[in-house]
C-alpha atoms as a PDB file:
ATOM      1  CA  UNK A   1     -12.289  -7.940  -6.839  1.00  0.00           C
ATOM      2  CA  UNK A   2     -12.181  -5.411  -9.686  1.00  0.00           C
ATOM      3  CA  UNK A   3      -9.295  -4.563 -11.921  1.00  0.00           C
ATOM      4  CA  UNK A   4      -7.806  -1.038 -12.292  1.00  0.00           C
ATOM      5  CA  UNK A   5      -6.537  -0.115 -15.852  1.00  0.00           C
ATOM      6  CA  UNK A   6      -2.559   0.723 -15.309  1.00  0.00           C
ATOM      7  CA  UNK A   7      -3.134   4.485 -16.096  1.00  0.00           C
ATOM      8  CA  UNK A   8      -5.347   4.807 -13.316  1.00  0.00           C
ATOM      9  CA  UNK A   9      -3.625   3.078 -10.097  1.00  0.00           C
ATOM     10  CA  UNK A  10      -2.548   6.239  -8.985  1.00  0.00           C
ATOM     11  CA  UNK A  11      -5.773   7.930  -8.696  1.00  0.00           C
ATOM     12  CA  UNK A  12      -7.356   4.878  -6.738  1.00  0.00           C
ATOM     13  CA  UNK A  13      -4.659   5.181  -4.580  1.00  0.00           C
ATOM     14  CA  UNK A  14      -5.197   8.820  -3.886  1.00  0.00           C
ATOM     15  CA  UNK A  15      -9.202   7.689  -3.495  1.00  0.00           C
ATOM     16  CA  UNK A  16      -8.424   5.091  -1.011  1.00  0.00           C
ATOM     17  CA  UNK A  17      -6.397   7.656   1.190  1.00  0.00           C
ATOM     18  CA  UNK A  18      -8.717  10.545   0.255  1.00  0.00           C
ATOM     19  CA  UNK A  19     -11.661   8.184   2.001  1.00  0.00           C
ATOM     20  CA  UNK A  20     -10.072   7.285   5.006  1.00  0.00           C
ATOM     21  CA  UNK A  21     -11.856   7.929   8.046  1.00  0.00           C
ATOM     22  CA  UNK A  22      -9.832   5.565  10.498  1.00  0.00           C
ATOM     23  CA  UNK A  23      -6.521   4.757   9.435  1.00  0.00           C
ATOM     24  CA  UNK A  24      -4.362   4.082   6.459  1.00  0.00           C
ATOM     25  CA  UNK A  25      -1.937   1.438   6.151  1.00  0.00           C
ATOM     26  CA  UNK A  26       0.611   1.969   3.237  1.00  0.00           C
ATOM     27  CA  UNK A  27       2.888  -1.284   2.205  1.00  0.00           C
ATOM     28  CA  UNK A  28       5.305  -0.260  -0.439  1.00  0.00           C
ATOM     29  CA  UNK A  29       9.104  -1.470  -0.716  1.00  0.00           C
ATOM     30  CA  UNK A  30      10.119   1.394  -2.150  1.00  0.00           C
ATOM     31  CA  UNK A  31       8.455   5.152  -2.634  1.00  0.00           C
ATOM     32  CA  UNK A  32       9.204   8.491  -4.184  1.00  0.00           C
ATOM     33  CA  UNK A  33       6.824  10.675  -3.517  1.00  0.00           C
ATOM     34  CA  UNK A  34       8.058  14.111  -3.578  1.00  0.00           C
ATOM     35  CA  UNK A  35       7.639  14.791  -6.708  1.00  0.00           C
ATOM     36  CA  UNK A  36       4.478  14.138  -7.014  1.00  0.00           C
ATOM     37  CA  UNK A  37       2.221  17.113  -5.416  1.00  0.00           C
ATOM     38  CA  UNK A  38      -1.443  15.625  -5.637  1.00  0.00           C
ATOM     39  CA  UNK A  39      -0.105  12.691  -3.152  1.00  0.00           C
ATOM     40  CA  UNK A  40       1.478  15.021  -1.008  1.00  0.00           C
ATOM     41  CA  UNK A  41      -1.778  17.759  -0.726  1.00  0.00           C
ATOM     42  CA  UNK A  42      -3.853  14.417   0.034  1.00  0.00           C
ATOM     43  CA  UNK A  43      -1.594  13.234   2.687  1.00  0.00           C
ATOM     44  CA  UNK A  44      -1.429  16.738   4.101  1.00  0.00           C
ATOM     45  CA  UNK A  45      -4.829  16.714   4.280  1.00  0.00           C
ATOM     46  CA  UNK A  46      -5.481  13.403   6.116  1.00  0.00           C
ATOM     47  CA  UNK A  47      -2.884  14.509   8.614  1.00  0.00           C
ATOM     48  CA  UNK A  48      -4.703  17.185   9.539  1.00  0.00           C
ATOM     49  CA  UNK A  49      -7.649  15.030   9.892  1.00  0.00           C
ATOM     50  CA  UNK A  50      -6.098  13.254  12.678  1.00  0.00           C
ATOM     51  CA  UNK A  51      -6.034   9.939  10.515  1.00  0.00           C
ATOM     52  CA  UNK A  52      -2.991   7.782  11.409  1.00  0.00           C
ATOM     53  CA  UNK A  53      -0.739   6.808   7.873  1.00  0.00           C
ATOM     54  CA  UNK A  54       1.698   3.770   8.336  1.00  0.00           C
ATOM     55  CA  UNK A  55       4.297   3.382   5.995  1.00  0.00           C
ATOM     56  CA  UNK A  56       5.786   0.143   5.901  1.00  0.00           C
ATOM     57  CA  UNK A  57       9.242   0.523   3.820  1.00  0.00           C
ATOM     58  CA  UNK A  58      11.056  -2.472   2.846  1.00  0.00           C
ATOM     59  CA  UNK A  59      15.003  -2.411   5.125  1.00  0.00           C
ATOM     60  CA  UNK A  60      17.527  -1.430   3.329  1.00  0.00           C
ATOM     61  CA  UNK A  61      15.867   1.855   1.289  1.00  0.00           C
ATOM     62  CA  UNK A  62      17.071   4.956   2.788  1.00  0.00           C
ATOM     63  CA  UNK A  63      15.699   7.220   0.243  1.00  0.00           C
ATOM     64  CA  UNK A  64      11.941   5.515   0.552  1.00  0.00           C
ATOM     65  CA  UNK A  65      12.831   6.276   4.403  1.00  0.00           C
ATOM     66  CA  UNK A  66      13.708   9.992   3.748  1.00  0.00           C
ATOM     67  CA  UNK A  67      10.460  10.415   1.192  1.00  0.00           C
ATOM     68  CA  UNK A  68       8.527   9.345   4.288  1.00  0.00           C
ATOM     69  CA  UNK A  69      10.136  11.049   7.109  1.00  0.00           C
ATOM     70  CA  UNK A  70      10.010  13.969   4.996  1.00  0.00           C
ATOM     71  CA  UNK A  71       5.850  13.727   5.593  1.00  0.00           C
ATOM     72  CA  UNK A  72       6.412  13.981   8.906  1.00  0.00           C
ATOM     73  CA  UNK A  73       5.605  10.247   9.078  1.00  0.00           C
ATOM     74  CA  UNK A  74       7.903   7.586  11.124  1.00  0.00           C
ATOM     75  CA  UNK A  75       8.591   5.104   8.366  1.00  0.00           C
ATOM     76  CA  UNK A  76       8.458   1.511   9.330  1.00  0.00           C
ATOM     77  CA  UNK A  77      10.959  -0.606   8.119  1.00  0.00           C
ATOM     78  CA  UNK A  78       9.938  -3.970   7.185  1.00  0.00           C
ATOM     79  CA  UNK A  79      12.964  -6.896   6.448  1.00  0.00           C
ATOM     80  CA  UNK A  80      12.573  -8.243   2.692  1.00  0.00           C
ATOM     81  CA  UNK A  81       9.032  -6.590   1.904  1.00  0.00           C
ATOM     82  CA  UNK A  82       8.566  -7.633  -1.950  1.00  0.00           C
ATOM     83  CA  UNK A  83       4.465  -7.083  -1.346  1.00  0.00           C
ATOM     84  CA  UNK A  84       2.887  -3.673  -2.328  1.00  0.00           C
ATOM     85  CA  UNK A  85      -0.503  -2.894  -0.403  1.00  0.00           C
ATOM     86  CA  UNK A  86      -2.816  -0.090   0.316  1.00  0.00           C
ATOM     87  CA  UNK A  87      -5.610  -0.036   2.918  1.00  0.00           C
ATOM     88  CA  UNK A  88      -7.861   2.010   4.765  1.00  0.00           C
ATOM     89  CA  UNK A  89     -10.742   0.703   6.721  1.00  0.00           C
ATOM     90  CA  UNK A  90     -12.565  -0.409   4.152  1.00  0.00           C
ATOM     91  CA  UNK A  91     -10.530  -0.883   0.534  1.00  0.00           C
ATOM     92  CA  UNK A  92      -7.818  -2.597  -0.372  1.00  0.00           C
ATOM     93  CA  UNK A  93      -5.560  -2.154  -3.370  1.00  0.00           C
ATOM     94  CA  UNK A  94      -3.402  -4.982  -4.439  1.00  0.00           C
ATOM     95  CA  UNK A  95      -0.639  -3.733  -6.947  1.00  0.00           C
ATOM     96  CA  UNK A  96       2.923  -4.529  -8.664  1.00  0.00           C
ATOM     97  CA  UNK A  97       3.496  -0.305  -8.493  1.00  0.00           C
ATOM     98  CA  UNK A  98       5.759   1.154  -5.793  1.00  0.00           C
ATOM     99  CA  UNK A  99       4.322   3.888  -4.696  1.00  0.00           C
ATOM    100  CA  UNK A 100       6.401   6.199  -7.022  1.00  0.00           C
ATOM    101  CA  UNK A 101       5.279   9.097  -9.140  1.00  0.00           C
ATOM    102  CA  UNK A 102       6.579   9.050 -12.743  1.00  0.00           C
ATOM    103  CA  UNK A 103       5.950  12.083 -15.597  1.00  0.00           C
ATOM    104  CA  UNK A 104       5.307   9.549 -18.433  1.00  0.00           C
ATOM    105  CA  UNK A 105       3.804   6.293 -16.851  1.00  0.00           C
ATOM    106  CA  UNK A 106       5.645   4.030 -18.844  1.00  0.00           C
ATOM    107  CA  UNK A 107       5.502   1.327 -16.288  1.00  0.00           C
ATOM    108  CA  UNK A 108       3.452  -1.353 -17.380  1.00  0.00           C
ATOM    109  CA  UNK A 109       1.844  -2.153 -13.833  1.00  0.00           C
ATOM    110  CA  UNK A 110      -1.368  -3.900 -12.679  1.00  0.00           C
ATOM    111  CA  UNK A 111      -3.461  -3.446  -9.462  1.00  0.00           C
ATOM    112  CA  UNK A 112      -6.779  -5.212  -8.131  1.00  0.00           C
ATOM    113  CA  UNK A 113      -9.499  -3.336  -5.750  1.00  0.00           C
ATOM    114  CA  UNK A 114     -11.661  -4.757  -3.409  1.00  0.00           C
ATOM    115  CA  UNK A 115     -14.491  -3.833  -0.569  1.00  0.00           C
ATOM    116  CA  UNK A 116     -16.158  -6.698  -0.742  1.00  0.00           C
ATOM    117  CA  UNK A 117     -15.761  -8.292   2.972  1.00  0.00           C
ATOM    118  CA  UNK A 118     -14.309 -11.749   2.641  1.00  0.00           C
ATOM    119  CA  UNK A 119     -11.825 -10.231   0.252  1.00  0.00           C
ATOM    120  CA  UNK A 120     -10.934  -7.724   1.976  1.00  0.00           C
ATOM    121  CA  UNK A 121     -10.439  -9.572   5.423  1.00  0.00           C
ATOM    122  CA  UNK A 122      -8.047 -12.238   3.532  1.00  0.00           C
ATOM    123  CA  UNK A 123      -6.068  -9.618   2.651  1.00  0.00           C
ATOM    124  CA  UNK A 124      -6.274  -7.635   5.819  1.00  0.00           C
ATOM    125  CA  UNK A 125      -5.393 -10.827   8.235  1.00  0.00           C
ATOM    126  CA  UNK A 126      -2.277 -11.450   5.780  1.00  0.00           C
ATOM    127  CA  UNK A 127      -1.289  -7.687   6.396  1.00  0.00           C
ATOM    128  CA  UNK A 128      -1.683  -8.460  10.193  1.00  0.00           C
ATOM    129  CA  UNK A 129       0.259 -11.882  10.149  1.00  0.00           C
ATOM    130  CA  UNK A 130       2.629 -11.153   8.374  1.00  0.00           C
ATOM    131  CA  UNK A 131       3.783  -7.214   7.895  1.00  0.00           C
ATOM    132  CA  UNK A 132       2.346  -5.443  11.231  1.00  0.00           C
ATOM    133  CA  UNK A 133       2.007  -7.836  14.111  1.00  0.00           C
ATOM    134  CA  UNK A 134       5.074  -7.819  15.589  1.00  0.00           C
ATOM    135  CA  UNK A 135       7.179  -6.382  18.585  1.00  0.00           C
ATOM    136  CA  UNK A 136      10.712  -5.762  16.558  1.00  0.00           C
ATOM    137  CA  UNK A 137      10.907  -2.949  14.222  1.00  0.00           C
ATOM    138  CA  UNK A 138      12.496  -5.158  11.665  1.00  0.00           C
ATOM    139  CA  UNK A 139      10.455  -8.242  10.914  1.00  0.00           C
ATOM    140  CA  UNK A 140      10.323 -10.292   7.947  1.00  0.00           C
ATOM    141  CA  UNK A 141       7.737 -10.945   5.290  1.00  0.00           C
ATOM    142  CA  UNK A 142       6.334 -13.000   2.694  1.00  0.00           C
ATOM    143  CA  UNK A 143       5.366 -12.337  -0.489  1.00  0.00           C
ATOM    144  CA  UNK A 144       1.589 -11.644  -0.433  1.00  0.00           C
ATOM    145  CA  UNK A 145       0.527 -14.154  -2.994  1.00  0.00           C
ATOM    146  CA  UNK A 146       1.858 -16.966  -1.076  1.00  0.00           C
ATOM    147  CA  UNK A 147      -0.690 -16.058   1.399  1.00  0.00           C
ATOM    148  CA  UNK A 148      -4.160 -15.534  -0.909  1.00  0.00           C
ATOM    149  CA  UNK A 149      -6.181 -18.437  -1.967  1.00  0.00           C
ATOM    150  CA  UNK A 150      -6.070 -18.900  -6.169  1.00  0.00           C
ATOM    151  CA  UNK A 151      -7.613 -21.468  -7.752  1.00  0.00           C
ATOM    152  CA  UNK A 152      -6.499 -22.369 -10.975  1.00  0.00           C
ATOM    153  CA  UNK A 153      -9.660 -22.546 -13.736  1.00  0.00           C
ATOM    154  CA  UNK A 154     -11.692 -20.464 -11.359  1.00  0.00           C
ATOM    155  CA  UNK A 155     -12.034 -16.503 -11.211  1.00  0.00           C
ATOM    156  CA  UNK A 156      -9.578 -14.592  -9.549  1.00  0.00           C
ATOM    157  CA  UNK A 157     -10.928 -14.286  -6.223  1.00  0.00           C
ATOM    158  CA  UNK A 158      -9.522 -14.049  -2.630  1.00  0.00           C
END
């Protein structure tokens, strides 16, 4: 798992959507993208790839629901979502930042990486458990570190 320095989550974000090739799973209580017109080219430009983008907004955020409809993307609407995660078929990004552009970046956020296949499928069967696999629209969650394995003395691993 590898660290991303707080100034640069937003271009590992755009990386891990930019290299795609299957699908991209987005997990973000809250968004406002519109305002921010790298995000929006990239997304454009995935679309038109023929990649499927799920957005998984937590209930309760109509404006998050609006960013996304506004991409031409069915949001869906997931019942006390607290966790913040973005995957494509072969990254995940683990991260306390909404996926929200600001000018000045004066958010002091934090976000983990990983490829690396155990990691990745711990975070990927969570995302399946506990945000995606279900037949209501509206399901609840769990906060995602509930779900990883920590333990305390050792490295942070999954």
């Amino acid at each position: 798992m590898e660290f991303i320095e707080p100034h640069l989550i937003p271009e590992a974000i755009l990386r891990l959507v930019r290299e795609a090739t299957v699908k991209i799973n987005m997990v973000t209580p809250q968004c406002k993208i519109s305002n921010w017109p790298a995000f929006l080219k990239t997304i454009h430009e995935v679309q038109e790839e023929g990649i499927p983008i799920n957005f998984y907004i937590k209930d309760g955020d109509y404006k998050s629901v609006a960013e996304v409809e506004a991409l031409n993307i069915a949001p869906i609407i997931v019942k006390n979502l607290n966790s913040i995660l973005f995957m494509n078929e072969k990254e995940a990004i683990i991260t306390t930042k909404n996926l929200m552009f600001t000018e000045n970046g004066s958010a002091l956020e934090m976000a983990f990486r990983t490829s690396e296949r155990f990691e990745y499928n711990q975070i990927k069967d969570f995302f399946v458990s506990y945000i995606s696999n279900t037949d209501e629209k509206l399901v609840n969650a769990i906060p995602i570190h509930r779900y990883l394995k920590f333990e305390v003395g050792k490295s942070m691993s999954l």
